[in-house]
N, C-alpha and C. Protein backbone atom coordinates (compact mmCIF):
# COMPACT_ATOMS: atom_id res chain seq x y z
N UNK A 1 -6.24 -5.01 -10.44
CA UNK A 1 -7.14 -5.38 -9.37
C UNK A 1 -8.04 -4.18 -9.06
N UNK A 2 -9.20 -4.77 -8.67
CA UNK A 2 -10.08 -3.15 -8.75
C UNK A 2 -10.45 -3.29 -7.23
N UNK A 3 -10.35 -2.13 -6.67
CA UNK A 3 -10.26 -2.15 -4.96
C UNK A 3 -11.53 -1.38 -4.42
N UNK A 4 -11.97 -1.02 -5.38
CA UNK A 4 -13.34 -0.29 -5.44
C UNK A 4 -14.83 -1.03 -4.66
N UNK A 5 -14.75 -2.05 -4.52
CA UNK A 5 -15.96 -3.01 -3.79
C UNK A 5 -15.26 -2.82 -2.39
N UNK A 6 -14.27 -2.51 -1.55
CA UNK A 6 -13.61 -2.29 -0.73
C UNK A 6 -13.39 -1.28 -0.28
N UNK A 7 -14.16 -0.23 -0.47
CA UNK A 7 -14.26 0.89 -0.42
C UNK A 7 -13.68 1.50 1.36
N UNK A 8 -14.62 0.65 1.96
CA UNK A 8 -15.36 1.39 3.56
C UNK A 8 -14.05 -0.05 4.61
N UNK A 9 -13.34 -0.70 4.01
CA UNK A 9 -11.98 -1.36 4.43
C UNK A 9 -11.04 -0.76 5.06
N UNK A 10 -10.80 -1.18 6.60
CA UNK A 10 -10.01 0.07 7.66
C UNK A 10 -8.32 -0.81 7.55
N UNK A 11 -8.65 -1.89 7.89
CA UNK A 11 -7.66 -2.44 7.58
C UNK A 11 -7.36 -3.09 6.64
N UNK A 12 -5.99 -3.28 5.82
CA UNK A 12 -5.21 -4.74 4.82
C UNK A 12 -4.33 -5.15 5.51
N UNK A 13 -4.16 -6.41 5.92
CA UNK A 13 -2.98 -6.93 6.28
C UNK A 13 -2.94 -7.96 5.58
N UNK A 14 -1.08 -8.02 4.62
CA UNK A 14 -1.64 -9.37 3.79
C UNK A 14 -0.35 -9.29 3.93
N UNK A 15 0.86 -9.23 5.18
CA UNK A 15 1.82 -9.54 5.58
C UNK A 15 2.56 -10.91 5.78
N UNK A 16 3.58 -11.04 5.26
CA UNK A 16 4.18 -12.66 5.39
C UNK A 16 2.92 -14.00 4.45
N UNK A 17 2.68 -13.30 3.51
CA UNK A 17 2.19 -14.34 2.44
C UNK A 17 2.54 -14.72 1.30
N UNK A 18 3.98 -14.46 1.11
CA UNK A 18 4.82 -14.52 -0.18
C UNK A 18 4.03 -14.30 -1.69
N UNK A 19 3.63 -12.68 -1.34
CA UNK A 19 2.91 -12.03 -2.43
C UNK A 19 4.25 -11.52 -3.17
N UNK A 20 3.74 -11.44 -4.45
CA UNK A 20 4.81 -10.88 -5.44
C UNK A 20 4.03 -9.82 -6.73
N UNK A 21 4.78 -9.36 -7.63
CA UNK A 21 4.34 -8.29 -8.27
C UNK A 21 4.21 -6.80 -7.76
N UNK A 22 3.79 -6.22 -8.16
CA UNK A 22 3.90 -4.88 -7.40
C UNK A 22 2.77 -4.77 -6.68
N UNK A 23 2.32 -3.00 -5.96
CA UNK A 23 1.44 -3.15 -5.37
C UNK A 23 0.22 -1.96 -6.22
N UNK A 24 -0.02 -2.02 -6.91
CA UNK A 24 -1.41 -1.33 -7.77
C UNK A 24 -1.69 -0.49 -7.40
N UNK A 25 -1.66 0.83 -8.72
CA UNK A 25 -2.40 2.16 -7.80
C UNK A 25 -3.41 2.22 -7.35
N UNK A 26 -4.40 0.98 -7.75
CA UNK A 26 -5.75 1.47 -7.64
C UNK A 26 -6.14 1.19 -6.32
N UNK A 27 -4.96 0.96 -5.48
CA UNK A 27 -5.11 0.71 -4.03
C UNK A 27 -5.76 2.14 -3.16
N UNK A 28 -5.44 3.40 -4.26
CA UNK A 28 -5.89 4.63 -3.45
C UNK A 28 -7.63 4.91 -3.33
N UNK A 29 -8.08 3.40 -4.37
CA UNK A 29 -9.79 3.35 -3.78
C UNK A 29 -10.04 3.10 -2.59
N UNK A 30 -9.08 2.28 -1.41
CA UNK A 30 -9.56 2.36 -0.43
C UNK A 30 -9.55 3.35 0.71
N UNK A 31 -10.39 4.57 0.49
CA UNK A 31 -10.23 5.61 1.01
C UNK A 31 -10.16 5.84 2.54
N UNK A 32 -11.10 4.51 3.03
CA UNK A 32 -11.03 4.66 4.80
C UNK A 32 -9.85 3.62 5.08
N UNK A 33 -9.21 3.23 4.63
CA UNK A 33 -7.48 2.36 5.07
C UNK A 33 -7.08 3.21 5.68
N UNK A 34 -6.84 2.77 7.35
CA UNK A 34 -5.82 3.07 7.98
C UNK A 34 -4.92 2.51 8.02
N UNK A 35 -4.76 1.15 8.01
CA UNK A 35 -3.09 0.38 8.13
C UNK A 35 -3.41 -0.51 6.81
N UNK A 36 -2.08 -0.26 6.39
CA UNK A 36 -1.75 -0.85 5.25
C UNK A 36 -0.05 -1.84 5.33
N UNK A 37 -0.62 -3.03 5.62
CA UNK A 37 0.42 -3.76 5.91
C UNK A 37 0.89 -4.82 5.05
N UNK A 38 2.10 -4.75 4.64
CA UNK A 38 2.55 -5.51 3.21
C UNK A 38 3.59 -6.34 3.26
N UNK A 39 4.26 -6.35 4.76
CA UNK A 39 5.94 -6.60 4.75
C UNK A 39 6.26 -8.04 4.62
N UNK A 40 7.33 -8.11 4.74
CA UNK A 40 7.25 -9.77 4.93
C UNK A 40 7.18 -10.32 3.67
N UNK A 41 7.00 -9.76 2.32
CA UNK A 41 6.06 -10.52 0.60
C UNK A 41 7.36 -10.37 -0.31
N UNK A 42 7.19 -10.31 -1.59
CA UNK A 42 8.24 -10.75 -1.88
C UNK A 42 7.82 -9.33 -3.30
N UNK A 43 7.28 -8.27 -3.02
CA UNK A 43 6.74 -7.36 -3.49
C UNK A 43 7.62 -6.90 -4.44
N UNK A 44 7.95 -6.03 -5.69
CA UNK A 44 8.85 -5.71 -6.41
C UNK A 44 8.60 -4.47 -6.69
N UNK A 45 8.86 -3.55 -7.34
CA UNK A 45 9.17 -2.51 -7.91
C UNK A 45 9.21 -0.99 -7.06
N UNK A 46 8.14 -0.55 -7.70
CA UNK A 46 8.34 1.21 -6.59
C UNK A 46 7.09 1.42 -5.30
N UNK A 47 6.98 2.08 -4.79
CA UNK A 47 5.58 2.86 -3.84
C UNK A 47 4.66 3.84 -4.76
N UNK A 48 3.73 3.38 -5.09
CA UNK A 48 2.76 3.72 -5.89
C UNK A 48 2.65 5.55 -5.64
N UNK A 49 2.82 6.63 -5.90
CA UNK A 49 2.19 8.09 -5.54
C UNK A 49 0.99 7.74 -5.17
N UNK A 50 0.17 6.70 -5.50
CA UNK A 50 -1.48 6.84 -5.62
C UNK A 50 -1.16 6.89 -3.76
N UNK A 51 -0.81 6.30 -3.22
CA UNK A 51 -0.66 5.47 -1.48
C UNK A 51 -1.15 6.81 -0.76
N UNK A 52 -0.56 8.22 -1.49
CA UNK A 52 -0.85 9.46 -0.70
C UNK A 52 -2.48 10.01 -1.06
N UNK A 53 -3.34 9.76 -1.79
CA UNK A 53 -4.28 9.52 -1.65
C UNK A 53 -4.90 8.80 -0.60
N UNK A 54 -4.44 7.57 0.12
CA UNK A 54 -5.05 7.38 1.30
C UNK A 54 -4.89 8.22 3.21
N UNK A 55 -5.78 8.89 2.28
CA UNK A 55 -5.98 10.24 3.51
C UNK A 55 -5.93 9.86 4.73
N UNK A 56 -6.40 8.60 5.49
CA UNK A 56 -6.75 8.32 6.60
C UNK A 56 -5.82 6.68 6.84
N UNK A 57 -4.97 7.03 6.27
CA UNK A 57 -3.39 5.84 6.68
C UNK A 57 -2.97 6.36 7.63
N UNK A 58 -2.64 5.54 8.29
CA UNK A 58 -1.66 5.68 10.07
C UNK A 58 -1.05 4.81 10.12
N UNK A 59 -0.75 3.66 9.67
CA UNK A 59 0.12 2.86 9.48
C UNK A 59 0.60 2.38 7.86
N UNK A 60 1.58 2.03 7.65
CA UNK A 60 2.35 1.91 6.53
C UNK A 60 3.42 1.08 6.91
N UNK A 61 3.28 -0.69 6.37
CA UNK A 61 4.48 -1.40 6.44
C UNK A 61 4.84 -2.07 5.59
N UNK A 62 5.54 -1.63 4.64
CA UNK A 62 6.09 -1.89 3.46
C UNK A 62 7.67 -2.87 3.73
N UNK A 63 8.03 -3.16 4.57
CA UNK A 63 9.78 -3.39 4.73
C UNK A 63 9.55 -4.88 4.68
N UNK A 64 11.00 -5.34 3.82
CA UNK A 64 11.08 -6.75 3.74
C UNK A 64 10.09 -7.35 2.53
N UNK A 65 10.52 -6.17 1.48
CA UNK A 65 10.21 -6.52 -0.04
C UNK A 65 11.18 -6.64 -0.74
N UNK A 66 11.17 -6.02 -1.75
CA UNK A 66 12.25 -6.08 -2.97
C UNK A 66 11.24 -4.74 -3.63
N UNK A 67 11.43 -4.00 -3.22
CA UNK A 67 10.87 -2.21 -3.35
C UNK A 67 12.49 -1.54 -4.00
N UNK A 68 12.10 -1.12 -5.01
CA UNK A 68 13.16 -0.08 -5.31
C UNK A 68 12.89 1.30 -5.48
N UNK A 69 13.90 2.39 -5.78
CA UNK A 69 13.77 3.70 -5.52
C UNK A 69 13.38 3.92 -4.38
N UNK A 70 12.65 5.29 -4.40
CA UNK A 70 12.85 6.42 -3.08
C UNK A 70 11.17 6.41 -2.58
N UNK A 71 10.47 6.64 -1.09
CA UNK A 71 9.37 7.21 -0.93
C UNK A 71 8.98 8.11 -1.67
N UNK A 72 7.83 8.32 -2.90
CA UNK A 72 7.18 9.27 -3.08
C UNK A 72 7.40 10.10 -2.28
N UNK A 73 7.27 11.61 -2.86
CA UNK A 73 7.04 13.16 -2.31
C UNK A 73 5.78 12.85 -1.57
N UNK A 74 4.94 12.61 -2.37
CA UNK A 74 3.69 12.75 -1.94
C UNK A 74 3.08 12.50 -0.85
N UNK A 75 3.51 11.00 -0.15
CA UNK A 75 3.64 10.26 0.62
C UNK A 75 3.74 10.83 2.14
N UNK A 76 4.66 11.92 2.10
CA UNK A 76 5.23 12.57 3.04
C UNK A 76 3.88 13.61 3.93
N UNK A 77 3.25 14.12 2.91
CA UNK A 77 1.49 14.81 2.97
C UNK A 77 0.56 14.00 3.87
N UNK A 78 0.70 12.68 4.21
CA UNK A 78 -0.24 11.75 4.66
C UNK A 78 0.27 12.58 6.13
C-alpha cells in the first residue's frame, strides 16, 4: 500500500473493522500522524520499526490484534 498521497494525514483510525494482514512499513510516509489507531482488527504479525519514523505520533493503539513479538527499540525514541 503506498501511503505517500497521505502525506499531510493527522489522524488513522481504522479501529474495530476486522482488518487483517499486517500493518506495512510504508506507513512511516505519513509523516504528520499523530494518532494511529488500529485496535479492535484482527491484525497479525510484528510492529513495523518503520512506526518510529513517525515523529509526530502521540497516540498509538495497537491492542486487540494478533501482534506477535516485542515493541521495536526504536519505537521507544517517539
Amino acid at each position: 500500500m503506498d501511503f505517500s498521497a497521505l502525506s499531510t494525514l493527522a489522524t488513522l483510525d481504522l479501529s474495530h473493522n476486522q482488518l487483517s494482514g499486517s500493518i506495512p512499513s510504508s506507513i512511516e510516509h505519513l509523516r504528520e500522524l499523530h494518532a494511529l489507531l488500529l485496535h479492535g482488527n484482527q491484525i497479525r504479525g510484528s510492529i513495523p520499526p518503520a512506526l518510529a519514523n513517525l515523529t509526530k505520533l502521540t497516540t498509538l493503539r495497537l491492542s486487540n490484534n494478533e501482534l506477535v513479538g516485542s515493541v521495536p527499540r526504536e519505537i521507544g525514541s517517539l
